[in-house]
N, C-alpha and C. Protein backbone atom coordinates (compact mmCIF):
# COMPACT_ATOMS: atom_id res chain seq x y z
N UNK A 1 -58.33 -15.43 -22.46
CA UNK A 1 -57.60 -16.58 -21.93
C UNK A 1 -57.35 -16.41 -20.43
N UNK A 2 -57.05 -15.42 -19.93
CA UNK A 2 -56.95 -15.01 -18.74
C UNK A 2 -57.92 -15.51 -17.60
N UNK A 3 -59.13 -14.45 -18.35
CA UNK A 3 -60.24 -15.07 -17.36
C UNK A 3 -60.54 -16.32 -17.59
N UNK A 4 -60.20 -17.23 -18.32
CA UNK A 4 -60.74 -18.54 -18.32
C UNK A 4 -59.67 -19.24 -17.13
N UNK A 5 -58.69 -18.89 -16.91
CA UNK A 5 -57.62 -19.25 -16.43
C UNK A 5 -58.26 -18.80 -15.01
N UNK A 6 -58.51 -17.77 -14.93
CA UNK A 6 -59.16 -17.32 -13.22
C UNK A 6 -60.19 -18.37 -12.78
N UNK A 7 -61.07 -18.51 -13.57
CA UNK A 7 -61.80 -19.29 -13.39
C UNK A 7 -62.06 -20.70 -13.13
N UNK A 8 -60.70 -21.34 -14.07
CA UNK A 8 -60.18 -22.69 -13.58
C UNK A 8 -59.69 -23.17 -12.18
N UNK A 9 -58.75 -21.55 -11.70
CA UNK A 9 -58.62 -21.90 -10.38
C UNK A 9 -59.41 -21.26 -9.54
N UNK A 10 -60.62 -21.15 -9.41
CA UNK A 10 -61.53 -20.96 -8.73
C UNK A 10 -61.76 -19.48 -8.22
N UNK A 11 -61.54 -18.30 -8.85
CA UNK A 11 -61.51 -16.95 -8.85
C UNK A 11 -62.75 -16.48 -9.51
N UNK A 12 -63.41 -15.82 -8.24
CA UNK A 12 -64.72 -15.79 -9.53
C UNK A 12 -64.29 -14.15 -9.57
N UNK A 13 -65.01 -13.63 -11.25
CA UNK A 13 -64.55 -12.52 -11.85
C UNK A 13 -65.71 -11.37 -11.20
N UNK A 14 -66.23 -11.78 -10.25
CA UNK A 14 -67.45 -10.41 -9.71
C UNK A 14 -67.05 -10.10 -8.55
N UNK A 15 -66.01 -10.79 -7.66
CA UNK A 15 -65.59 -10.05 -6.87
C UNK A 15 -64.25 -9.24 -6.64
N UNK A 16 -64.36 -8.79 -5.66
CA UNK A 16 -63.75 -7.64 -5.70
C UNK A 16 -62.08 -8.00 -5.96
N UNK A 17 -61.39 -7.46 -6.74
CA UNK A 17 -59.75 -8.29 -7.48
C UNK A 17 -59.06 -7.74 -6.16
N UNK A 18 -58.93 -6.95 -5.21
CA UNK A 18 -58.12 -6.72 -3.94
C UNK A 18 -58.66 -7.34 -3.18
N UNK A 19 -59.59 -8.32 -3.21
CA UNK A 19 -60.37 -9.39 -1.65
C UNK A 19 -59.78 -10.46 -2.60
N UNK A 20 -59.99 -10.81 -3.59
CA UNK A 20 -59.66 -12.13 -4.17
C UNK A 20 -57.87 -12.14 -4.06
N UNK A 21 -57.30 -11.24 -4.51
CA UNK A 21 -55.84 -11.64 -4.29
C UNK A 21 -55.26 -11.62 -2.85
N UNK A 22 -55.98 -10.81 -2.40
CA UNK A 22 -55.28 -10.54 -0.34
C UNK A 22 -55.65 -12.13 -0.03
N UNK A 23 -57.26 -12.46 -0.51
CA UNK A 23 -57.42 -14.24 0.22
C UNK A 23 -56.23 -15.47 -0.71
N UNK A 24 -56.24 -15.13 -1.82
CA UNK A 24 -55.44 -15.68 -2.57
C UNK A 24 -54.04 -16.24 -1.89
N UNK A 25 -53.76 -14.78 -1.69
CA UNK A 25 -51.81 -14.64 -0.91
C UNK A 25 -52.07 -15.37 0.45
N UNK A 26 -52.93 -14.67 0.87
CA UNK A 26 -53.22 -15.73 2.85
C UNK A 26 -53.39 -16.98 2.31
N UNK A 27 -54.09 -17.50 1.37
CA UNK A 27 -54.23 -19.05 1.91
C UNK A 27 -52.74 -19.79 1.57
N UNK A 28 -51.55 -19.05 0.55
CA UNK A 28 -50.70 -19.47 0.64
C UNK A 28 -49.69 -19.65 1.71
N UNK A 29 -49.94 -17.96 2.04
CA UNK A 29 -48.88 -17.98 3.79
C UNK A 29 -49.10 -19.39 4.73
N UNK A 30 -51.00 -19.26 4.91
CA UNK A 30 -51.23 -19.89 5.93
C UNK A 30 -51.01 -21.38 5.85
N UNK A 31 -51.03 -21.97 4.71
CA UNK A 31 -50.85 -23.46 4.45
C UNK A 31 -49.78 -24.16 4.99
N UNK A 32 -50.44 -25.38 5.42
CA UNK A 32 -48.91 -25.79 6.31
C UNK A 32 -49.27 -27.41 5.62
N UNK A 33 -48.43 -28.41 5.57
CA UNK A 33 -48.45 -29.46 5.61
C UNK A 33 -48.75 -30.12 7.28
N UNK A 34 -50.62 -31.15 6.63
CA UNK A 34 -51.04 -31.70 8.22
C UNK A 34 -49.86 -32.89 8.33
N UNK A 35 -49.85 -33.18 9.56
CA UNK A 35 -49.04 -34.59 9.91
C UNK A 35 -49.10 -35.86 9.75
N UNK A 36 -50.82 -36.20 9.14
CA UNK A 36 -50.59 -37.26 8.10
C UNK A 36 -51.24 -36.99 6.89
N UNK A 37 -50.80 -35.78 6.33
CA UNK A 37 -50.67 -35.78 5.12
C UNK A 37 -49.48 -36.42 4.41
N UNK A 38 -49.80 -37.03 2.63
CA UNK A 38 -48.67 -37.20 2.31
C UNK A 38 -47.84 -36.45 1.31
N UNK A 39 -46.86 -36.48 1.25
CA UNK A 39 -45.97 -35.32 0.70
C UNK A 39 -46.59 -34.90 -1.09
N UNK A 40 -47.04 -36.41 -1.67
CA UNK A 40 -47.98 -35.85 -2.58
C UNK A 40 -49.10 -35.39 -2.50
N UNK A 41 -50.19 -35.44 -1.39
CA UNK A 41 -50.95 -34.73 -1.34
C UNK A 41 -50.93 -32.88 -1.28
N UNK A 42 -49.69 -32.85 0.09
CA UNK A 42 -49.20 -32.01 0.45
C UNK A 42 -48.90 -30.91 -1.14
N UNK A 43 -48.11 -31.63 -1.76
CA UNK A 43 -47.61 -31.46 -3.03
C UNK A 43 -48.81 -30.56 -4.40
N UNK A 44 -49.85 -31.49 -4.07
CA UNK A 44 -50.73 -31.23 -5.12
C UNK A 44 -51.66 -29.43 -4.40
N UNK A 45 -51.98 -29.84 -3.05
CA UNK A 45 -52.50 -28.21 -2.50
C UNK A 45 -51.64 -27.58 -2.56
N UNK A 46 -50.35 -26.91 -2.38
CA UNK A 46 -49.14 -26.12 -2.65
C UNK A 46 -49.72 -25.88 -3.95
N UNK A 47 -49.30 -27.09 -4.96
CA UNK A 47 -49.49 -25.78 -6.66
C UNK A 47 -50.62 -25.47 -6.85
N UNK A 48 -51.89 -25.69 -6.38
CA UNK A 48 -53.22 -25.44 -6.59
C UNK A 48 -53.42 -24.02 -5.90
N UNK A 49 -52.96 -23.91 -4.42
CA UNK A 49 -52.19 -22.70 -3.80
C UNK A 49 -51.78 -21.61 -4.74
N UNK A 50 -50.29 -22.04 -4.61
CA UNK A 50 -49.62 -20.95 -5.95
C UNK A 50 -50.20 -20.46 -7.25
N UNK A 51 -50.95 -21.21 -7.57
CA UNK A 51 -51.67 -21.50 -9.07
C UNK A 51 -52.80 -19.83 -8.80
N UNK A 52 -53.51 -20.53 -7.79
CA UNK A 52 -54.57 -19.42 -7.45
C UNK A 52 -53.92 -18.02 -7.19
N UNK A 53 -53.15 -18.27 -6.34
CA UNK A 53 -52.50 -17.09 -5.91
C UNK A 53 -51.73 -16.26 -7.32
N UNK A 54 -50.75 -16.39 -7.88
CA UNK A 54 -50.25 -15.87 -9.19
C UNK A 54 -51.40 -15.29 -9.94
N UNK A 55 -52.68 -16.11 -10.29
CA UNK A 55 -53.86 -16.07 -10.98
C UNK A 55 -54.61 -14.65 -10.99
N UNK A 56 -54.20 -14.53 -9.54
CA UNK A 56 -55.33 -13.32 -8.47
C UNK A 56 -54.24 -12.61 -8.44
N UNK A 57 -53.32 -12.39 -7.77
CA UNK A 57 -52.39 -11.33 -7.30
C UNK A 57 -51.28 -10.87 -8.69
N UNK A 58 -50.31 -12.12 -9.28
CA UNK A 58 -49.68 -12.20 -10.31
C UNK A 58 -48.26 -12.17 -9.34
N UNK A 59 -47.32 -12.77 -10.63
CA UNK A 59 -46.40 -13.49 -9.95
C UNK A 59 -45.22 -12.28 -9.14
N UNK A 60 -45.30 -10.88 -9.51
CA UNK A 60 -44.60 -10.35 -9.01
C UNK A 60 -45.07 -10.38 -7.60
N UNK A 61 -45.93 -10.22 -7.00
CA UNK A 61 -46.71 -10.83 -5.41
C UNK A 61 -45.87 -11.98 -4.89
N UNK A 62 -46.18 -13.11 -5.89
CA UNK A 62 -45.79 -13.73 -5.67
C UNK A 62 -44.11 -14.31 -5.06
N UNK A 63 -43.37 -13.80 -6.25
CA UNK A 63 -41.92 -13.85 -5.74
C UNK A 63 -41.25 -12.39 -5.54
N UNK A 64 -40.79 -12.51 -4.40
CA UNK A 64 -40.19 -11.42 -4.33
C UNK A 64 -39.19 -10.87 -5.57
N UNK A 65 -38.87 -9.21 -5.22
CA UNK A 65 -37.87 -8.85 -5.80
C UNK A 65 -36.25 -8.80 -5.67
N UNK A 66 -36.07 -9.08 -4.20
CA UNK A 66 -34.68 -9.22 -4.26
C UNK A 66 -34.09 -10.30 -4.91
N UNK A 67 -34.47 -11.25 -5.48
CA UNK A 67 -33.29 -11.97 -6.50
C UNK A 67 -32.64 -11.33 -7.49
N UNK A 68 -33.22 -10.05 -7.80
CA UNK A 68 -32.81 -9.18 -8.61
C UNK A 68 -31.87 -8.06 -8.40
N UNK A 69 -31.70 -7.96 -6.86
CA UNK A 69 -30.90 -6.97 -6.32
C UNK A 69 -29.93 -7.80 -5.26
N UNK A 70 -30.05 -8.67 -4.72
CA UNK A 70 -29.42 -9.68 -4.18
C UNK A 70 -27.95 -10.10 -4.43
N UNK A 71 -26.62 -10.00 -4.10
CA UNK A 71 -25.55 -10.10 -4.71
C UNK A 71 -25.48 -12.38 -5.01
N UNK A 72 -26.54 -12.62 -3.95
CA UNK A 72 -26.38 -14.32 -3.42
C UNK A 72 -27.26 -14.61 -4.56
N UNK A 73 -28.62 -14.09 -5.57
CA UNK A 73 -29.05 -14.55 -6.61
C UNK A 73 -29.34 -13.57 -7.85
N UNK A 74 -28.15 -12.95 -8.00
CA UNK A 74 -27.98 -11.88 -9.41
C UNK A 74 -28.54 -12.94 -10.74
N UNK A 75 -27.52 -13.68 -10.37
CA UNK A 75 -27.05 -14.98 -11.62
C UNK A 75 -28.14 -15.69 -12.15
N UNK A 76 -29.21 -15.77 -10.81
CA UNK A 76 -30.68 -16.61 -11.51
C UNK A 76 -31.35 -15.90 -12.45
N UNK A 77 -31.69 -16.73 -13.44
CA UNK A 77 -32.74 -16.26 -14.44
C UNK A 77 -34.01 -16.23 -14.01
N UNK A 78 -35.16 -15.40 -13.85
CA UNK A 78 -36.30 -15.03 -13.65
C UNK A 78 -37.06 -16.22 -13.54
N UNK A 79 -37.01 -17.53 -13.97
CA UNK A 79 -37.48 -18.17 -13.88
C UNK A 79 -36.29 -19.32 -12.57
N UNK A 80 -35.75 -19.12 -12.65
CA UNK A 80 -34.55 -20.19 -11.69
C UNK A 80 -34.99 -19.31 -10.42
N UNK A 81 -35.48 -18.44 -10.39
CA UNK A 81 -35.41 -17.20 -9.27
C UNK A 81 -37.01 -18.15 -8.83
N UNK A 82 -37.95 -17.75 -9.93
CA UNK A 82 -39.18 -18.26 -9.52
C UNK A 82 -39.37 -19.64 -8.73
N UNK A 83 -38.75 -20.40 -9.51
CA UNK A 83 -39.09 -22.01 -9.10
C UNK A 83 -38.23 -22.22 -7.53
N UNK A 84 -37.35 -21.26 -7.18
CA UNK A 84 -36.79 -21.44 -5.54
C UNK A 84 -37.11 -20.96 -5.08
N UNK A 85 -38.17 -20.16 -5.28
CA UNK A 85 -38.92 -18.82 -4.39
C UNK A 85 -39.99 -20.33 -4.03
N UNK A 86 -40.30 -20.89 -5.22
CA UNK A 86 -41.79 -21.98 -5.12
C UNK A 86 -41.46 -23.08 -4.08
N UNK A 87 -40.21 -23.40 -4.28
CA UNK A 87 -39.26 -24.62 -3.89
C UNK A 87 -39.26 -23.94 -1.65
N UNK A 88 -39.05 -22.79 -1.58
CA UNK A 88 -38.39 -22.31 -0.50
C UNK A 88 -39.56 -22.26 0.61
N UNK A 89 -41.08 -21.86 -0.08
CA UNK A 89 -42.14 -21.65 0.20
C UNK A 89 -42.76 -22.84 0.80
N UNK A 90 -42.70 -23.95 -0.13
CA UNK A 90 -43.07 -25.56 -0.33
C UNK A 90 -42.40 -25.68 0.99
N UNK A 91 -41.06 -25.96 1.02
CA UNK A 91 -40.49 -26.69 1.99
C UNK A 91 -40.82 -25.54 4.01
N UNK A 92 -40.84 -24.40 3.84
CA UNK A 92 -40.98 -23.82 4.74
C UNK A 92 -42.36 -24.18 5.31
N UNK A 93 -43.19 -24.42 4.55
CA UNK A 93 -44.92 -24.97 5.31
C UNK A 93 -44.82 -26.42 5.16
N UNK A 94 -43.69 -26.86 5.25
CA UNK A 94 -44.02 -28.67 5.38
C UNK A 94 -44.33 -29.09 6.89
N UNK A 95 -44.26 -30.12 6.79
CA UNK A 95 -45.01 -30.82 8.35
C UNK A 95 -43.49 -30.24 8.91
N UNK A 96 -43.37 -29.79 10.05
CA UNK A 96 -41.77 -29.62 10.63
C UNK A 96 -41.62 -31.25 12.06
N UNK A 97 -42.41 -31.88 11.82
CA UNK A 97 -42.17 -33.22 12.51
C UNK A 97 -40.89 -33.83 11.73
N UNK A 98 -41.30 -33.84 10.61
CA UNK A 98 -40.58 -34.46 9.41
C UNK A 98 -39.68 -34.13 8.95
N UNK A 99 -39.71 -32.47 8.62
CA UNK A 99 -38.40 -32.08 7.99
C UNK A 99 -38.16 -30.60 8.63
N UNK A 100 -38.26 -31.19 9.78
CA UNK A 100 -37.96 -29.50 10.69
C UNK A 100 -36.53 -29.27 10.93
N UNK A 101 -35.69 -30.24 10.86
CA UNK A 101 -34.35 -30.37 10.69
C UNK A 101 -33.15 -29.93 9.87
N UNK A 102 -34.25 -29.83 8.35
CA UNK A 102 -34.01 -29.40 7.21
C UNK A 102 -34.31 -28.37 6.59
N UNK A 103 -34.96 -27.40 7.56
CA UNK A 103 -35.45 -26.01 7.13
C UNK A 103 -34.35 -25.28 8.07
């Protein structure tokens, strides 16, 4: 199930699993929302992003560990932890024309 799952998001299984997750994690860093993109477009590359990235690297890569040591998110459940790590990520690569105010 796994590898079918790699494969959906575009991971092919012959190369090398430390080149596929290092490109994986960069294309998430590097993604930014363009300036006329729209927030659903924007929207749909982000989880296609994350999707790949988790896929290749896995989600501990993905979200950090201090929500777990953190006195500001003890209280989140592993998954409440996840989805604001997703949420924090999203909004930090948005267009900052738009919502640079709000980061």
């Amino acid at each position: 199930m796994k590898q079918i799952k790699m494969v959906l998001v575009g991971i092919d299984q012959y190369q090398n699993e430390l080149v596929t997750a290092h490109n994986a994690l960069a294309c998430v860093y590097r993604m930014y929302q363009r300036p006329l993109e729209t927030n659903d477009e924007y929207m749909e590359q982000f989880k296609e992003y994350w999707t790949t990235g988790e896929s290749a690297a896995g989600t501990n890569y993905m979200v950090p560990v201090i929500g777990q040591t953190s006195d500001k998110y003890m209280s989140m459940s592993d998954n409440e932890w996840k989805e604001a790590t997703k949420a924090m990520y999203f909004i930090l690569h948005a267009d900052k024309i738009r919502f640079g105010d709000k980061i």
